[in-house]
C-alpha atoms as a PDB file:
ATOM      1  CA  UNK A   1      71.671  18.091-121.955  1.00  0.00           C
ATOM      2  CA  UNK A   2      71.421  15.385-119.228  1.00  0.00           C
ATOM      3  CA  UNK A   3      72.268  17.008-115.743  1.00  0.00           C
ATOM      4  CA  UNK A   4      72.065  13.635-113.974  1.00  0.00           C
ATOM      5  CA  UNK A   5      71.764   9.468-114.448  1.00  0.00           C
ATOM      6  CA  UNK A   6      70.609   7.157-112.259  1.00  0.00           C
ATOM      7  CA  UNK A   7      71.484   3.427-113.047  1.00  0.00           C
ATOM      8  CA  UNK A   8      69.778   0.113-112.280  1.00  0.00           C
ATOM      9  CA  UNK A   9      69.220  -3.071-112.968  1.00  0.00           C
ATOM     10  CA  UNK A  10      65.579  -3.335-114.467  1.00  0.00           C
ATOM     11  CA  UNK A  11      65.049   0.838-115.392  1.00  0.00           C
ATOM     12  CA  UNK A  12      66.831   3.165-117.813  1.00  0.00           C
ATOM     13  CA  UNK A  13      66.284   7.242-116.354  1.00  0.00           C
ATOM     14  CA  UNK A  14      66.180   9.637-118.429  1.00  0.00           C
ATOM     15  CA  UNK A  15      65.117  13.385-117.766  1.00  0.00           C
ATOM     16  CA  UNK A  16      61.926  14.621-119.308  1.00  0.00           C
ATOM     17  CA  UNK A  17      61.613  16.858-122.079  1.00  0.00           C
ATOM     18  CA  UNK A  18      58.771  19.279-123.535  1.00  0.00           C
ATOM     19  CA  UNK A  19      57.570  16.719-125.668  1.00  0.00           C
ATOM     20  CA  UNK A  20      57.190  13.990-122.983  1.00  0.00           C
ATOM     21  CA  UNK A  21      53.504  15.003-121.931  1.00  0.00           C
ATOM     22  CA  UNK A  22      51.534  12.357-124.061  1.00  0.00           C
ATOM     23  CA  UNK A  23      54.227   9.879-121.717  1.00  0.00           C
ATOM     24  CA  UNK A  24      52.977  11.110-118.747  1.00  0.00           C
ATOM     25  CA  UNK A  25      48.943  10.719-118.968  1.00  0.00           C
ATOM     26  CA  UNK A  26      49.518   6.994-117.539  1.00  0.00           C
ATOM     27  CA  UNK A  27      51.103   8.207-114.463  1.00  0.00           C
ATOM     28  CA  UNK A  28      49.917  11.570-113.604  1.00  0.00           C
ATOM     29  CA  UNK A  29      46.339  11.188-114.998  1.00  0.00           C
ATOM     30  CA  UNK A  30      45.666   8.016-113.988  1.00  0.00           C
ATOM     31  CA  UNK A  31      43.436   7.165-110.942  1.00  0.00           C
ATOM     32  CA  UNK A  32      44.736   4.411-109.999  1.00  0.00           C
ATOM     33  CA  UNK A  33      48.303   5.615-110.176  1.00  0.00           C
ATOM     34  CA  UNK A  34      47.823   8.517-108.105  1.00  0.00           C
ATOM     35  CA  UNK A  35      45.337   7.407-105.913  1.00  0.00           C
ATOM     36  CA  UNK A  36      47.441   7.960-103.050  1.00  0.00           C
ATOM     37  CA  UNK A  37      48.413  11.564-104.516  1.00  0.00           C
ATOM     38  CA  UNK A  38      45.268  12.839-103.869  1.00  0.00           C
ATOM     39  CA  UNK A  39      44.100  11.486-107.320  1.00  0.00           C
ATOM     40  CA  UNK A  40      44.895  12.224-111.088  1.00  0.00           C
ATOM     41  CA  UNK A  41      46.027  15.401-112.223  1.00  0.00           C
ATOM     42  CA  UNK A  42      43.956  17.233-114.976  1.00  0.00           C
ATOM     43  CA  UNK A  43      45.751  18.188-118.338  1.00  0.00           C
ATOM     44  CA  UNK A  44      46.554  21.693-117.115  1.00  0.00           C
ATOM     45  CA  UNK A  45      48.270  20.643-113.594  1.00  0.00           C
ATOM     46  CA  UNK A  46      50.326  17.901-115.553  1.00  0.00           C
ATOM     47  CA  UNK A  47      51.523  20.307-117.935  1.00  0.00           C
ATOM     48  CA  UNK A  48      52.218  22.134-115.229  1.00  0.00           C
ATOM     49  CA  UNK A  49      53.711  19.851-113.390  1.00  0.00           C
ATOM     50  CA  UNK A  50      56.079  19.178-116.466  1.00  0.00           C
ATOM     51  CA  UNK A  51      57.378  22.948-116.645  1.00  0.00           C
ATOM     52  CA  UNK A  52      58.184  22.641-113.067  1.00  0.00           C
ATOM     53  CA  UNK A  53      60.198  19.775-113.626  1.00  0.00           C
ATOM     54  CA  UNK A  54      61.948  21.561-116.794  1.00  0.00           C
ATOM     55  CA  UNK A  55      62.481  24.538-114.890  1.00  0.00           C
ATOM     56  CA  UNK A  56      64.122  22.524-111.595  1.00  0.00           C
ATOM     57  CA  UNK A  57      66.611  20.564-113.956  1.00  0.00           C
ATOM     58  CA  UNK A  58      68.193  23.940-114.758  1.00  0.00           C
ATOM     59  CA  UNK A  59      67.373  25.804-111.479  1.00  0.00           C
ATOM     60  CA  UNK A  60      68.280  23.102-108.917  1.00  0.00           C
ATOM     61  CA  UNK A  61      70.375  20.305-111.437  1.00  0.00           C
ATOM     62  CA  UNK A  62      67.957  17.760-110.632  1.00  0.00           C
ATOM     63  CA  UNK A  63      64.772  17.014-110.476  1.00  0.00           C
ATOM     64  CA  UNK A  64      62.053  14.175-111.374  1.00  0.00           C
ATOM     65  CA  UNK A  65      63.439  11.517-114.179  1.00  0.00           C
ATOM     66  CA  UNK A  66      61.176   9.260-116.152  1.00  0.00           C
ATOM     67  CA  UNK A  67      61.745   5.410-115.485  1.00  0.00           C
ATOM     68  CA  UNK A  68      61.347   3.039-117.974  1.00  0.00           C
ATOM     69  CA  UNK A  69      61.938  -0.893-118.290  1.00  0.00           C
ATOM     70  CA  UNK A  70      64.784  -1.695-120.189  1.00  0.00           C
ATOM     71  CA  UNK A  71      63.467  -4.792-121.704  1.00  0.00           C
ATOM     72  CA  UNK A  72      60.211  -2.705-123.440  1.00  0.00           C
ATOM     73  CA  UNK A  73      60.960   0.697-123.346  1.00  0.00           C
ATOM     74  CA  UNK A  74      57.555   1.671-121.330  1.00  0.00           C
ATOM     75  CA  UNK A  75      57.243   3.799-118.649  1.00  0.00           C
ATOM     76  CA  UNK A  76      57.290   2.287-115.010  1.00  0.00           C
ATOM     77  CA  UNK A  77      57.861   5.425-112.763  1.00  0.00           C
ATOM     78  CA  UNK A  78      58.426   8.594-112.534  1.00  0.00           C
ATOM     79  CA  UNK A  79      61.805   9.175-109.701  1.00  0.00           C
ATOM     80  CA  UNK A  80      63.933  11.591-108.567  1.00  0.00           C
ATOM     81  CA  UNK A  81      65.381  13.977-106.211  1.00  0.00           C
ATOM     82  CA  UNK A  82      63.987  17.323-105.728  1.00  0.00           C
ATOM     83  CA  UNK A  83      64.710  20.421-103.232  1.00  0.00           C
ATOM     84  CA  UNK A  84      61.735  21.188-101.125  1.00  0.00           C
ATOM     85  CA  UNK A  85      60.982  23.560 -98.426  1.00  0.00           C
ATOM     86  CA  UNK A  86      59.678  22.498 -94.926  1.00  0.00           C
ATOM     87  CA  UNK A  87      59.037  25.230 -92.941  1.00  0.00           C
ATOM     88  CA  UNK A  88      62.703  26.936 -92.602  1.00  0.00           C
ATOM     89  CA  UNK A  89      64.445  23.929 -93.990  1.00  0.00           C
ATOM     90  CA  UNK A  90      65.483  23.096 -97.680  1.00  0.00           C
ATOM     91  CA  UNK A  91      65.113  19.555 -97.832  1.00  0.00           C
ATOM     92  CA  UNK A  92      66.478  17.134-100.649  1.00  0.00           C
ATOM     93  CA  UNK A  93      63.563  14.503-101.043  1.00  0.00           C
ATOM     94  CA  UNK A  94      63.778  11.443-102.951  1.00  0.00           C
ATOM     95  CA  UNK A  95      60.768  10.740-105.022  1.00  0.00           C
ATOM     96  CA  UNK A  96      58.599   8.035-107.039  1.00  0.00           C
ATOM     97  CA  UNK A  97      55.310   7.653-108.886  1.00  0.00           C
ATOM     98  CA  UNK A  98      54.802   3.867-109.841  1.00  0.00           C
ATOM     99  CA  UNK A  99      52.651   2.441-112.200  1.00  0.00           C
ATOM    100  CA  UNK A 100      49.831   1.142-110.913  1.00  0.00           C
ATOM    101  CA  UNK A 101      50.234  -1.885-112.822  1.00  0.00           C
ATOM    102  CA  UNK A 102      53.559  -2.553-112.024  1.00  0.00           C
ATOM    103  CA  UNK A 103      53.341  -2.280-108.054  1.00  0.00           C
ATOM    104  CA  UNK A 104      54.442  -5.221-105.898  1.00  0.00           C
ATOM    105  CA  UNK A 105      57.419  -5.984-108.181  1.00  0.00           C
ATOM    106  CA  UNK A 106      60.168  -3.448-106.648  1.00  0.00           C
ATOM    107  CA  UNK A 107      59.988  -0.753-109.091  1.00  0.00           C
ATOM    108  CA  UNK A 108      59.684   2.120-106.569  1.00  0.00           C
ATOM    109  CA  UNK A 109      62.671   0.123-103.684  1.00  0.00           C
ATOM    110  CA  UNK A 110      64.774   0.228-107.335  1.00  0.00           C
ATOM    111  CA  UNK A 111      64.224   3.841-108.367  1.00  0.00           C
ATOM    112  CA  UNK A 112      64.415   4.785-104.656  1.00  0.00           C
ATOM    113  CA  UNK A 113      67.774   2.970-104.058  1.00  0.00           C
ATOM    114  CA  UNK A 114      69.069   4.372-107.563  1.00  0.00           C
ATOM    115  CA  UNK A 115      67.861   8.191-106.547  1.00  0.00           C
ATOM    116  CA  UNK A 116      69.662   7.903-102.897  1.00  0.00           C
ATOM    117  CA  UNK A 117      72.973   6.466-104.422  1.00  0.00           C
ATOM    118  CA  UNK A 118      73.399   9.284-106.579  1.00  0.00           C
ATOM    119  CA  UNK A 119      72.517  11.844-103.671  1.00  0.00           C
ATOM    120  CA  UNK A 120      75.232  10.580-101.702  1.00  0.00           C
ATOM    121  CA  UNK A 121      77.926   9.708-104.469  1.00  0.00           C
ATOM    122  CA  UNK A 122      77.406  12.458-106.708  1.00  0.00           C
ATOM    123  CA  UNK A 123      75.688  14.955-104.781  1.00  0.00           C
ATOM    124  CA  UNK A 124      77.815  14.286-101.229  1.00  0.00           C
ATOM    125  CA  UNK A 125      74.552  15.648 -99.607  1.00  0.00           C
ATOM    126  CA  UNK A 126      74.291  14.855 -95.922  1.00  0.00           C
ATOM    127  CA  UNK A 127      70.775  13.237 -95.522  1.00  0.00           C
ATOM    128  CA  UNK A 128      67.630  12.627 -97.988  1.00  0.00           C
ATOM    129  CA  UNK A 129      63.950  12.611 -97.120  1.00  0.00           C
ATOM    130  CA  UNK A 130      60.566  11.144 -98.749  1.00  0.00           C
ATOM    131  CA  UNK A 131      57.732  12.613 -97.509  1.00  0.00           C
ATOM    132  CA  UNK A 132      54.600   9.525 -97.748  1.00  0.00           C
ATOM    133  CA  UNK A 133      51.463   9.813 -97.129  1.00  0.00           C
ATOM    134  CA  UNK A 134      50.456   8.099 -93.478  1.00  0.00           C
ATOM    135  CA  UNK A 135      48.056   5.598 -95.236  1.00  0.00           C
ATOM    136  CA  UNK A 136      50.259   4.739 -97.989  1.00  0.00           C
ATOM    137  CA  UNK A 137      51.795   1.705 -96.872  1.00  0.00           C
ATOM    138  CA  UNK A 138      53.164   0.505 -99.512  1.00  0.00           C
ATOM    139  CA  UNK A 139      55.188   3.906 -99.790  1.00  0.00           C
ATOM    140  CA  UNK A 140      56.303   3.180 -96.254  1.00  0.00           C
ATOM    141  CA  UNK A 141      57.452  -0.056 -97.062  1.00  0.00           C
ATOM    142  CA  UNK A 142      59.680   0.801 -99.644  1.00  0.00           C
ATOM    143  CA  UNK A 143      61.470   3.938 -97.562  1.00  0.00           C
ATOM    144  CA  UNK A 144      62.223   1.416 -94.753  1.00  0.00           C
ATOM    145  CA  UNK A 145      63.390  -1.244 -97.178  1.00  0.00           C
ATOM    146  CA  UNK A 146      65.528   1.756 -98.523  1.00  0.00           C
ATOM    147  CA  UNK A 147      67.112   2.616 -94.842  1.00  0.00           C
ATOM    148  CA  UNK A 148      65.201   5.379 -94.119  1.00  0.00           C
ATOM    149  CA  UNK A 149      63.571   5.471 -91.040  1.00  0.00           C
ATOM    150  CA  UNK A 150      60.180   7.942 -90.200  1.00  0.00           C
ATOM    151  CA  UNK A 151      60.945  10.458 -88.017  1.00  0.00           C
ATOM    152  CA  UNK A 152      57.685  12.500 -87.365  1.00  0.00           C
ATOM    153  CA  UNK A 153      54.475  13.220 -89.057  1.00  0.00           C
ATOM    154  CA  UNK A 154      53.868  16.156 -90.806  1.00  0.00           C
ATOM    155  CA  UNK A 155      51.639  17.839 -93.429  1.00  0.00           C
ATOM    156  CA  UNK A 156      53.365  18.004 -97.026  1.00  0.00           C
ATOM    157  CA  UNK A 157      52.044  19.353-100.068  1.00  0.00           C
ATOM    158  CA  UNK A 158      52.445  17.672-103.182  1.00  0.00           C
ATOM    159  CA  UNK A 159      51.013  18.155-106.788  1.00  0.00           C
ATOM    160  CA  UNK A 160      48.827  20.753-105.088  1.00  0.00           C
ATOM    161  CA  UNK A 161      47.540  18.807-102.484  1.00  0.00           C
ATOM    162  CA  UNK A 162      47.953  18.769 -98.671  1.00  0.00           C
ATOM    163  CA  UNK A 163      48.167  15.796 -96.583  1.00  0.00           C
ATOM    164  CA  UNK A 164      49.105  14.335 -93.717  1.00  0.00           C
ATOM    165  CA  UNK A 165      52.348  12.671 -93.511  1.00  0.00           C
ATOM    166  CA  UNK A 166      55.580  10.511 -92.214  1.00  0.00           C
ATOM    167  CA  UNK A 167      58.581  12.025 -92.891  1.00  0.00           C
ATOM    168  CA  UNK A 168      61.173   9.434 -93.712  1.00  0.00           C
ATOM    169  CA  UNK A 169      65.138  10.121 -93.252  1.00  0.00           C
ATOM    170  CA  UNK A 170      68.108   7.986 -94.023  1.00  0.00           C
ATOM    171  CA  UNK A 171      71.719  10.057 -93.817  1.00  0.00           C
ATOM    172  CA  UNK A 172      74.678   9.136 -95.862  1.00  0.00           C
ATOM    173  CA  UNK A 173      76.213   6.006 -94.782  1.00  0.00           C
ATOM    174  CA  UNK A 174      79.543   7.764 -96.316  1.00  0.00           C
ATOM    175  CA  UNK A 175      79.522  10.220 -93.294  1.00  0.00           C
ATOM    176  CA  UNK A 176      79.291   8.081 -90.915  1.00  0.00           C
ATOM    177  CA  UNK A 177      81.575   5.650 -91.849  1.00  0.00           C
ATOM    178  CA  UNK A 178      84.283   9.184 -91.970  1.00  0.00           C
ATOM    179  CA  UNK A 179      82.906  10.029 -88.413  1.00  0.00           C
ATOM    180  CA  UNK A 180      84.206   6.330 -87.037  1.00  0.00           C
ATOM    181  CA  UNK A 181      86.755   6.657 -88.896  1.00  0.00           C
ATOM    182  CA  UNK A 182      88.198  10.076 -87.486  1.00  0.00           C
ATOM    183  CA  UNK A 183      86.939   8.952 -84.256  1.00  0.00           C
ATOM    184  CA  UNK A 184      89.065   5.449 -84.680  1.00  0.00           C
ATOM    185  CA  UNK A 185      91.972   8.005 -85.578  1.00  0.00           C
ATOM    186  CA  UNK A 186      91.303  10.208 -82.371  1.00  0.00           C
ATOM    187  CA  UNK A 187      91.410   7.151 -80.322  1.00  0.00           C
ATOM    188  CA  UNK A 188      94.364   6.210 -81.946  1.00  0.00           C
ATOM    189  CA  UNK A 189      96.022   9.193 -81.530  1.00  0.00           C
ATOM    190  CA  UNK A 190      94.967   9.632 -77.755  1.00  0.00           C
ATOM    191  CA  UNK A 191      96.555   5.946 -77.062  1.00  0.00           C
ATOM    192  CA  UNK A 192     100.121   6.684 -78.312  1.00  0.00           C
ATOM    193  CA  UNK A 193      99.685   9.867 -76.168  1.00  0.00           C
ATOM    194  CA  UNK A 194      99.815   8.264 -72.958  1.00  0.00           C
END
């Protein structure tokens, strides 16, 4: 049972499954791939990792989605949204693991872009986060190119792992173009008034 989709251009999403864990040894246990992670999972925190996910698509309705290019079928990211919690706050964050091979191409700006439209289509949620790590610039680069603008540093914990890190925010354009558009109505309203 699929709980969500994400469409795009290059990548076909689809949510993981019990059986996915030989799929996800080139992402999560790869150096290279999770070098900015803190480094590659073992075998144990993967398979962790992957009941997590299991558990969030029925607990929460979303959670992370596997990526892969349409043209060959293999696995280019991992992406999603997921509800974390930052001190008092649930947070929806937007997600994505990229292949270290297949960095530099726009992978993660796609799967980014594809996670945020359906948090603000489907899910009508107010605002989204990503949480990268300071020295990840790359990561940084594609939340900016994605609207999202950093909005203070703060540690995060991820796959088990603390670090320090820029909090990126974009809210839903949807909601603000309602605001101006109640606000246009106001004015409106206030003009035939007088």
């Amino acid at each position: 049972m699929q709980f969500y989709e994400l469409n795009s251009s290059r990548m076909d999403y689809r949510e993981l499954s019990a059986d996915d864990l030989d799929l996800l040894t080139p992402l999560l246990r790869s150096e290279e791939t999770m070098q900015t992670l803190g480094g590659a999972l073992s075998y144990e925190q993967t398979l962790d990792w992957l009941v997590d996910t299991l558990r969030r698509y029925q607990t929460e309705g979303c959670g992370w989605l596997l990526a892969l290019d349409k043209p060959t079928g293999v696995p280019a990211a991992l992406c999603g949204l997921t509800y974390e919690q930052v001190g008092a706050e649930r947070v929806l964050t937007a997600n994505c693991i990229v292949r270290h091979e297949l960095r530099g191409i726009g992978v993660g700006r796609e799967c980014i872009a594809a996670c945020l439209l359906y948090a603000f289509e489907s899910m009508h949620t107010d605002e989204v986060s990503a949480f990268v790590q300071k020295d990840d610039l790359a990561g940084l680069h594609t939340a900016v190119a994605c609207r999202m603008q950093p909005t203070e540093k703060v540690s995060y914990t991820a796959f088990g792992k603390t670090a320090p890190c820029v909090r990126c925010v974009v809210r839903n354009p949807h909601l603000a173009e309602k605001a101006e558009s109640e606000n246009e109505l106001s004015e409106d309203k206030k003009s035939t008034e007088t």
